[in-house]
PDB file of N, CA and C in Angstrom:
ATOM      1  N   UNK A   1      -9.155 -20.601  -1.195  1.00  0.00           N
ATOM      2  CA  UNK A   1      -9.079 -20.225   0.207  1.00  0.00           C
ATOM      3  C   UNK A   1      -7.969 -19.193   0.390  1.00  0.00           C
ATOM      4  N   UNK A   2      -8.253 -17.915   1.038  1.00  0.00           N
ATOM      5  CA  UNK A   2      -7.201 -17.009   1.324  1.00  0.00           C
ATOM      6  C   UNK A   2      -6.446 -17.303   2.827  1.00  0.00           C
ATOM      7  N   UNK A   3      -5.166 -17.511   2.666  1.00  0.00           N
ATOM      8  CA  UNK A   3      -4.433 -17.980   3.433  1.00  0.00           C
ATOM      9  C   UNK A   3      -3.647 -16.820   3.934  1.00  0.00           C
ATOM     10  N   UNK A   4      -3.739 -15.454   3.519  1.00  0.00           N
ATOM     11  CA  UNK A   4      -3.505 -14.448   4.010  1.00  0.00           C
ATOM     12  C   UNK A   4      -3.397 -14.291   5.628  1.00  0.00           C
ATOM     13  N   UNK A   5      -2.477 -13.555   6.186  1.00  0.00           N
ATOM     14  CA  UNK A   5      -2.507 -13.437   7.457  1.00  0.00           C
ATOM     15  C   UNK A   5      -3.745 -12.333   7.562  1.00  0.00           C
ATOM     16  N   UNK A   6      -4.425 -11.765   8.905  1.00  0.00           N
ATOM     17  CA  UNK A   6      -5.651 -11.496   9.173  1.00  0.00           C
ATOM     18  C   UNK A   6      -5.331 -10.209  10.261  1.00  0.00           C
ATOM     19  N   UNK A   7      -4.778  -9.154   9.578  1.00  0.00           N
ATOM     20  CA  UNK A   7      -4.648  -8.020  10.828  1.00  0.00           C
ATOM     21  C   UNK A   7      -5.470  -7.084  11.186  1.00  0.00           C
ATOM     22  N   UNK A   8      -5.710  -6.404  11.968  1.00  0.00           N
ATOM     23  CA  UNK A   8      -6.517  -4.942  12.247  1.00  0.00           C
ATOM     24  C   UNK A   8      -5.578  -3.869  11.689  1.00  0.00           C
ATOM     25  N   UNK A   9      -4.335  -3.861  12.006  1.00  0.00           N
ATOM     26  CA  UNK A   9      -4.013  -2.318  11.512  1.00  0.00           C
ATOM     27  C   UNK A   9      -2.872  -3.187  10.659  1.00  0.00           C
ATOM     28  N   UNK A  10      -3.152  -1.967   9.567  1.00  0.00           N
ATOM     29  CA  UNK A  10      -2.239  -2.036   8.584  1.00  0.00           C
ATOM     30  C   UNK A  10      -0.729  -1.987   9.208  1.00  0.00           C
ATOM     31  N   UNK A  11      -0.212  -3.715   8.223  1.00  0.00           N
ATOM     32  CA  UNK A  11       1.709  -3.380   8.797  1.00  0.00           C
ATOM     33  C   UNK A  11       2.365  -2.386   8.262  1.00  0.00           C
ATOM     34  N   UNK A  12       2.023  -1.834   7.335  1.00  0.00           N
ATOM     35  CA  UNK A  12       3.205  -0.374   6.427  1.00  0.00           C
ATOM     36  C   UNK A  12       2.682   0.338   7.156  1.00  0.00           C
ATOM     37  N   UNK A  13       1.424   0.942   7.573  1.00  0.00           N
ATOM     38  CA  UNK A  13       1.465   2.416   7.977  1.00  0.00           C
ATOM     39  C   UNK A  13       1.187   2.513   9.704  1.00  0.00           C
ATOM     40  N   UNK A  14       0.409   1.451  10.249  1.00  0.00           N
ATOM     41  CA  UNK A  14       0.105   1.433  11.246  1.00  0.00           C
ATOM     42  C   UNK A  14      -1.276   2.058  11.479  1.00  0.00           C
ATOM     43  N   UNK A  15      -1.712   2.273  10.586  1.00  0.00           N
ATOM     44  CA  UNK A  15      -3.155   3.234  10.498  1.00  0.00           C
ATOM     45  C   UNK A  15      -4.177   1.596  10.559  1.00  0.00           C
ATOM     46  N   UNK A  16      -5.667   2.202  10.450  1.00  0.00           N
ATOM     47  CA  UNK A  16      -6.422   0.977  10.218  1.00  0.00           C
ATOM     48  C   UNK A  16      -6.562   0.458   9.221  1.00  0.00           C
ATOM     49  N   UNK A  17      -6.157  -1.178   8.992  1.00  0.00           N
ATOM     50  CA  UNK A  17      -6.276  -1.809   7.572  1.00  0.00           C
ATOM     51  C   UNK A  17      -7.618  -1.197   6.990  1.00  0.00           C
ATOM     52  N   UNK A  18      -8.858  -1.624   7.200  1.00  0.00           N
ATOM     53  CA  UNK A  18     -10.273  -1.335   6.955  1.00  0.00           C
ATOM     54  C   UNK A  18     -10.460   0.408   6.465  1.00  0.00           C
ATOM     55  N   UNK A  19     -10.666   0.728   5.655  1.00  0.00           N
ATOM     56  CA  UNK A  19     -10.868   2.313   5.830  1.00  0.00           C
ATOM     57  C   UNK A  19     -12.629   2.649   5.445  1.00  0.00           C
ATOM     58  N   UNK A  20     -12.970   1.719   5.115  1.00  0.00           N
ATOM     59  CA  UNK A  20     -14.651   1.390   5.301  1.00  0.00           C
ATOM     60  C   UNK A  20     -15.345  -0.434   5.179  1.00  0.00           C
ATOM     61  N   UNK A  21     -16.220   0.163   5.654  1.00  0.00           N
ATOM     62  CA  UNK A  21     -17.228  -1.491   6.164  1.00  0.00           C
ATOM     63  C   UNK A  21     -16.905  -2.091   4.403  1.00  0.00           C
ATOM     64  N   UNK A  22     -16.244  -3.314   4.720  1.00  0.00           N
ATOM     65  CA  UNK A  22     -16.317  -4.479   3.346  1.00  0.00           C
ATOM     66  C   UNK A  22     -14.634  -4.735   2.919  1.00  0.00           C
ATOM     67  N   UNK A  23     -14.073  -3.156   3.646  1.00  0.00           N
ATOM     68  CA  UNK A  23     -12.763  -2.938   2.747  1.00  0.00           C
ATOM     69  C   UNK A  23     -11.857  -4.344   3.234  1.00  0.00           C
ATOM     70  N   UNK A  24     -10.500  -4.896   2.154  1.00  0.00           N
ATOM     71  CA  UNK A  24     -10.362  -5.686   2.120  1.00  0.00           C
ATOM     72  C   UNK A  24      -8.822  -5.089   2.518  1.00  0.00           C
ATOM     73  N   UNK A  25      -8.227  -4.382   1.967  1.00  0.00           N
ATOM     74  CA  UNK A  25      -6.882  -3.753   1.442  1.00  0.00           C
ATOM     75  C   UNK A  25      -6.821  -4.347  -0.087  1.00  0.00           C
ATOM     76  N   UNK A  26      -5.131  -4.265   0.053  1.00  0.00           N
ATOM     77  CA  UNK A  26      -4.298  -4.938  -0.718  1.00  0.00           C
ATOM     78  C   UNK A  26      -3.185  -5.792  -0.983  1.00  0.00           C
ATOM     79  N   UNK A  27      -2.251  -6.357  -1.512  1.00  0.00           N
ATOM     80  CA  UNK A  27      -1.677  -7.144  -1.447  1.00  0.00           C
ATOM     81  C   UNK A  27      -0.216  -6.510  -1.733  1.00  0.00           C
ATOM     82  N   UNK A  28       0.918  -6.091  -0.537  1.00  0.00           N
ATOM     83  CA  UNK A  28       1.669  -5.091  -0.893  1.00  0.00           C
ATOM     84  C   UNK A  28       2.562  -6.013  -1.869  1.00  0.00           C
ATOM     85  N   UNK A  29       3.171  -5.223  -2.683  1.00  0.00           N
ATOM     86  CA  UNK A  29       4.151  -4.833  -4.124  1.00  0.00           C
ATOM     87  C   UNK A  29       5.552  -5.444  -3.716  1.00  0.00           C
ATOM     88  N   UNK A  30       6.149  -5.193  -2.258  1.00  0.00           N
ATOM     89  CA  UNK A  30       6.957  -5.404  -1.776  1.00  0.00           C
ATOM     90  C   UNK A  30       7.117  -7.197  -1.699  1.00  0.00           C
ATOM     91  N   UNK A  31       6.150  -7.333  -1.360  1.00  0.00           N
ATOM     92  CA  UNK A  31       6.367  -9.062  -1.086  1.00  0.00           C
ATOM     93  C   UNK A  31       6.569  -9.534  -2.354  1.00  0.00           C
ATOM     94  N   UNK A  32       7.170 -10.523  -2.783  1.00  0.00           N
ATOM     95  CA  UNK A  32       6.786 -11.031  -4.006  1.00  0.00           C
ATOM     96  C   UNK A  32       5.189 -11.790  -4.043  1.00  0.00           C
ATOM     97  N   UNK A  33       5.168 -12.794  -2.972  1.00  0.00           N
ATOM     98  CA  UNK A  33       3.864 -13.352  -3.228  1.00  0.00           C
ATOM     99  C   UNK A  33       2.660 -12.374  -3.117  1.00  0.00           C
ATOM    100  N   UNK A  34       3.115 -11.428  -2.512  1.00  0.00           N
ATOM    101  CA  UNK A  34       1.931  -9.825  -2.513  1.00  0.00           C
ATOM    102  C   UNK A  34       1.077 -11.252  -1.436  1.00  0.00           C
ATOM    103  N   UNK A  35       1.553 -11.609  -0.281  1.00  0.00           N
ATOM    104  CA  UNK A  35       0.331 -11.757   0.644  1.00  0.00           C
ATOM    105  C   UNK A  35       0.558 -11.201   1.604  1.00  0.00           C
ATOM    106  N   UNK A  36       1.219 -10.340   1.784  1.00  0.00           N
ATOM    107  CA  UNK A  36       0.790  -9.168   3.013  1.00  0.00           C
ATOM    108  C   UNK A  36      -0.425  -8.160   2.931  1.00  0.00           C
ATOM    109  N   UNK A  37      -1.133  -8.385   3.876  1.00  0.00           N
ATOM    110  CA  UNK A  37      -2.342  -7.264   3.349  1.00  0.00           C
ATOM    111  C   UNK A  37      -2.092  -5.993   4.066  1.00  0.00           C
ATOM    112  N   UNK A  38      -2.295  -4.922   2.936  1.00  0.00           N
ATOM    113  CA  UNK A  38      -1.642  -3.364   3.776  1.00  0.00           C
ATOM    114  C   UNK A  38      -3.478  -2.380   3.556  1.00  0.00           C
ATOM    115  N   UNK A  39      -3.477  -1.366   3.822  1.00  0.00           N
ATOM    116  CA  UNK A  39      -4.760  -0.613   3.934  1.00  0.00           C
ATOM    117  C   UNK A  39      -4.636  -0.547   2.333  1.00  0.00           C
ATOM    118  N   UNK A  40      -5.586   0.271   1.606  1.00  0.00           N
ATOM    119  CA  UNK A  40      -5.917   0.864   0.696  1.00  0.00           C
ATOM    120  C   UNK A  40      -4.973   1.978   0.460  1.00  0.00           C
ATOM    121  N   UNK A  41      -4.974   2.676   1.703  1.00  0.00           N
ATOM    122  CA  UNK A  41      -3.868   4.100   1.258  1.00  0.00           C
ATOM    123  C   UNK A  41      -2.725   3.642   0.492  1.00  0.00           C
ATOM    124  N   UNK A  42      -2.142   2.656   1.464  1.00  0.00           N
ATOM    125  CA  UNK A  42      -0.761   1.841   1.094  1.00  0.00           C
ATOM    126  C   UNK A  42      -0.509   1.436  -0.106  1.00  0.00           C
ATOM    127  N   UNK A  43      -2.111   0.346  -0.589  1.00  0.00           N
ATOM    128  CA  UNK A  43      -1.453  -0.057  -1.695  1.00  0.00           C
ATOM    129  C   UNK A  43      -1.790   1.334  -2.920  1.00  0.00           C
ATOM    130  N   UNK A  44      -2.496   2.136  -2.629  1.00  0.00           N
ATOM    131  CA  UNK A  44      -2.279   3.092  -3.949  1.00  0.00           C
ATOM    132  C   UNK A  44      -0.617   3.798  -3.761  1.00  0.00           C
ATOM    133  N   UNK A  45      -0.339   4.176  -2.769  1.00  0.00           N
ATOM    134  CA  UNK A  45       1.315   4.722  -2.401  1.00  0.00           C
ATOM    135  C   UNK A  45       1.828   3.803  -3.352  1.00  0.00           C
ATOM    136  N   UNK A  46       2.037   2.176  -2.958  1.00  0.00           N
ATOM    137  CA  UNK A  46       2.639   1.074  -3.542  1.00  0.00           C
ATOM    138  C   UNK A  46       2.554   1.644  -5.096  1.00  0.00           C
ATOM    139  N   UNK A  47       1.278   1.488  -6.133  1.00  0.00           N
ATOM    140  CA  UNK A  47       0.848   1.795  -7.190  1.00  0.00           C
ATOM    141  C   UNK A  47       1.770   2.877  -7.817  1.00  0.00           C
ATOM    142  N   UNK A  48       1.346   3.755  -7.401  1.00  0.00           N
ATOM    143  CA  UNK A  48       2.079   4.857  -8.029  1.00  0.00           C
ATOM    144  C   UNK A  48       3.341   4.984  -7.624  1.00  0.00           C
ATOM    145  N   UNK A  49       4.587   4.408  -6.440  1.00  0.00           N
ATOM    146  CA  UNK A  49       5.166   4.642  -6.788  1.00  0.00           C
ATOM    147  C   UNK A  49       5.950   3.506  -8.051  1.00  0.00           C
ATOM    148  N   UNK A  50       5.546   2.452  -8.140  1.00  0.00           N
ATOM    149  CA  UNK A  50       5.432   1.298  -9.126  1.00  0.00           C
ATOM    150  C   UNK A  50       5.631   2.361 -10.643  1.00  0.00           C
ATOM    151  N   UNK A  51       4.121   3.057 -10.394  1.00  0.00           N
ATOM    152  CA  UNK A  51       3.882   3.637 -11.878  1.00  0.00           C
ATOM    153  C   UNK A  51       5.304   4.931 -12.105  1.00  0.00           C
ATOM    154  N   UNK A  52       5.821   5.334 -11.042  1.00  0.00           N
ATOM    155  CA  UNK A  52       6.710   6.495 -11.517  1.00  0.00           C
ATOM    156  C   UNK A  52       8.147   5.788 -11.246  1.00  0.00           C
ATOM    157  N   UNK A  53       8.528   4.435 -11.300  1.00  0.00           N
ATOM    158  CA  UNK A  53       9.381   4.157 -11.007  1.00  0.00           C
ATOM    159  C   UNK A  53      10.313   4.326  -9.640  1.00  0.00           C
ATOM    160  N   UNK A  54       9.470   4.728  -8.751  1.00  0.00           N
ATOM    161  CA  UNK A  54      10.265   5.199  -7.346  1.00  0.00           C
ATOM    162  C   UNK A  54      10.594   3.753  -6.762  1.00  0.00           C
ATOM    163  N   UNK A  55      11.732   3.965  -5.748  1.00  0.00           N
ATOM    164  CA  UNK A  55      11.827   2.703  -4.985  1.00  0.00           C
ATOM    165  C   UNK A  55      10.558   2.470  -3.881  1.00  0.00           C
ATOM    166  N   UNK A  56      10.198   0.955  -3.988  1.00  0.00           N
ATOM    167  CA  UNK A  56       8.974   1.321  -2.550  1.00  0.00           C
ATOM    168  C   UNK A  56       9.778   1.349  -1.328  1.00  0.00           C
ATOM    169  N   UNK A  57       8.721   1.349  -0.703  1.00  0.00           N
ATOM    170  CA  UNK A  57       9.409   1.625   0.935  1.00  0.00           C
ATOM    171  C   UNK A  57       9.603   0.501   1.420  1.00  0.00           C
ATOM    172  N   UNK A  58      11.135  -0.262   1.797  1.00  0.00           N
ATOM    173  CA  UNK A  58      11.101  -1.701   2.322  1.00  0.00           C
ATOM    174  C   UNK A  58      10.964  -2.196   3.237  1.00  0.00           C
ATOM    175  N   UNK A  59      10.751  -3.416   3.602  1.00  0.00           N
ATOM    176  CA  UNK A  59       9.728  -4.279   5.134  1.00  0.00           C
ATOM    177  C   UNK A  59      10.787  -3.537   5.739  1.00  0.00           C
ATOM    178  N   UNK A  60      12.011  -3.383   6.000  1.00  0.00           N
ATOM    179  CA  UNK A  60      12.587  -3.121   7.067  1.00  0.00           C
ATOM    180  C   UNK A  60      12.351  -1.801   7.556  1.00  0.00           C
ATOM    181  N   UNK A  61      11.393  -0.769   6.855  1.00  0.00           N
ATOM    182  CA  UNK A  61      11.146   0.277   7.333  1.00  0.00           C
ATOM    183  C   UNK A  61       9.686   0.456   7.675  1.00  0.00           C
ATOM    184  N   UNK A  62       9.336  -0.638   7.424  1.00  0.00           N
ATOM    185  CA  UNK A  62       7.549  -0.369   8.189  1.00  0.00           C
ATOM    186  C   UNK A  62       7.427  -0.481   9.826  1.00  0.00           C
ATOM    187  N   UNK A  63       6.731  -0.106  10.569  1.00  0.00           N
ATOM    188  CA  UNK A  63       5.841   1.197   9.660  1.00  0.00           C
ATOM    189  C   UNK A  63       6.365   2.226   9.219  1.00  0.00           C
ATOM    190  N   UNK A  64       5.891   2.904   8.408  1.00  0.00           N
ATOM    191  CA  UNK A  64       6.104   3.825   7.840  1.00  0.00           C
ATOM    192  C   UNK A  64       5.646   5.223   8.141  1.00  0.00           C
ATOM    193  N   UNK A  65       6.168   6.291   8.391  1.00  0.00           N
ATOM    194  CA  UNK A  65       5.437   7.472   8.909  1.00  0.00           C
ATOM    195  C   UNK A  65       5.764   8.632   7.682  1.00  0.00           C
ATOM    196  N   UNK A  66       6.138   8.081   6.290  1.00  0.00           N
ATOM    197  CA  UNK A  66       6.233   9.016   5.148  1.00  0.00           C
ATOM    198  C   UNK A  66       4.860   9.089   4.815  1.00  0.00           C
ATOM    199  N   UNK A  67       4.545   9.993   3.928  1.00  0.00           N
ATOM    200  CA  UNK A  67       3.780  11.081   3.598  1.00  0.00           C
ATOM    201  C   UNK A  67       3.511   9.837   1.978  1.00  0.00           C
ATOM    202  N   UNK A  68       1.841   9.495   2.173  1.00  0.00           N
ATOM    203  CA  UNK A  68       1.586   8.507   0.795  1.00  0.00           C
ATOM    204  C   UNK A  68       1.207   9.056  -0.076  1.00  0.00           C
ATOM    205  N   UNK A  69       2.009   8.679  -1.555  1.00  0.00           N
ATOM    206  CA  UNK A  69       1.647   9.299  -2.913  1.00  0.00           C
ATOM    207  C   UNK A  69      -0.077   9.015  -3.008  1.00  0.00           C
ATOM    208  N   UNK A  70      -0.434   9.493  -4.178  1.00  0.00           N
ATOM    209  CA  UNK A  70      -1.539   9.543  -4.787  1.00  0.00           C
ATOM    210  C   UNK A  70      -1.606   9.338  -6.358  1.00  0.00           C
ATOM    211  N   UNK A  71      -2.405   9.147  -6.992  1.00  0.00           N
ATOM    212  CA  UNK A  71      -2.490   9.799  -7.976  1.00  0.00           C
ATOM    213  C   UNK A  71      -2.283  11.051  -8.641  1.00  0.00           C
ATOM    214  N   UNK A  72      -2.596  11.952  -8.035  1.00  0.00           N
ATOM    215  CA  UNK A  72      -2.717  13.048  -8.126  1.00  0.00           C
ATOM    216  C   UNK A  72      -1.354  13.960  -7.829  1.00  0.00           C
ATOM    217  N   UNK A  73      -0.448  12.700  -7.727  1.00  0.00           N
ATOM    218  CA  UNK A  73       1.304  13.166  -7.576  1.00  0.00           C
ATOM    219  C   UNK A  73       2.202  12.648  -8.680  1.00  0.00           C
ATOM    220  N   UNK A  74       1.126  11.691  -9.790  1.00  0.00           N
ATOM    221  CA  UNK A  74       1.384  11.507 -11.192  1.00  0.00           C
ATOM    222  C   UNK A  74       1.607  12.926 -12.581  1.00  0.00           C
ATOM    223  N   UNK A  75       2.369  13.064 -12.466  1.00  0.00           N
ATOM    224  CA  UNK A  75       2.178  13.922 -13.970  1.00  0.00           C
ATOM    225  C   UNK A  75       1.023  13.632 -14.850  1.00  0.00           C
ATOM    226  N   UNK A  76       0.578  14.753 -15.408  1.00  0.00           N
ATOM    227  CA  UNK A  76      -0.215  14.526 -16.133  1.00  0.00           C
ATOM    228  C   UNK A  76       0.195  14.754 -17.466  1.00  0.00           C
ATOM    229  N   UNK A  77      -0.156  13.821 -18.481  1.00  0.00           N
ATOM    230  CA  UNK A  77       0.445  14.374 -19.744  1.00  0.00           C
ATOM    231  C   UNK A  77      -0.847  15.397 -20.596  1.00  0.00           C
ATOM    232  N   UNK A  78       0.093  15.756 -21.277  1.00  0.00           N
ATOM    233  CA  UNK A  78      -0.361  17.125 -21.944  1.00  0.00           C
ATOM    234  C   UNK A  78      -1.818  16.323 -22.827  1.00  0.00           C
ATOM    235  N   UNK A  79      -2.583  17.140 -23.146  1.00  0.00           N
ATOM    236  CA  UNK A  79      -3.995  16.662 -23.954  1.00  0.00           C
ATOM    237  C   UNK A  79      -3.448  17.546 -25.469  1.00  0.00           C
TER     238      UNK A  79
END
């Protein structure tokens, strides 16, 4: 049973949790138990900055109105 709290808009960004019919989010990085559910954008921001070692952005600053990483703000290594 998911005991998750149940929001409409995402708490980190303030945008809409849902970003299409089914979407679930994710479970932000920040919490330890990861049961906050944030949009999709969020948790890839979360992800990568995880993957590049950045600090995430903490509860005391949500929402958040910074500008969310991507993938595509990963280095790529050389082939």
């Amino acid at each position: 049973m998911d005991h998750r709290p149940r929001y409409v808009d995402c708490p980190r960004c303030d945008g809409p949790l849902a970003q299409f019919e089914g979407d679930i989010g994710g479970g932000s990085r920040v919490v330890t138990e990861r049961d906050v559910t944030i949009c999709g954008p969020c948790a890839l921001d979360e992800a990568v900055r995880d993957t590049l070692a950045l600090a995430p952005v903490p509860l005391d600053e949500w929402p958040t109105t910074a500008t969310r990483l991507t993938w595509d703000d990963v280095p790529k290594a050389p082939c």
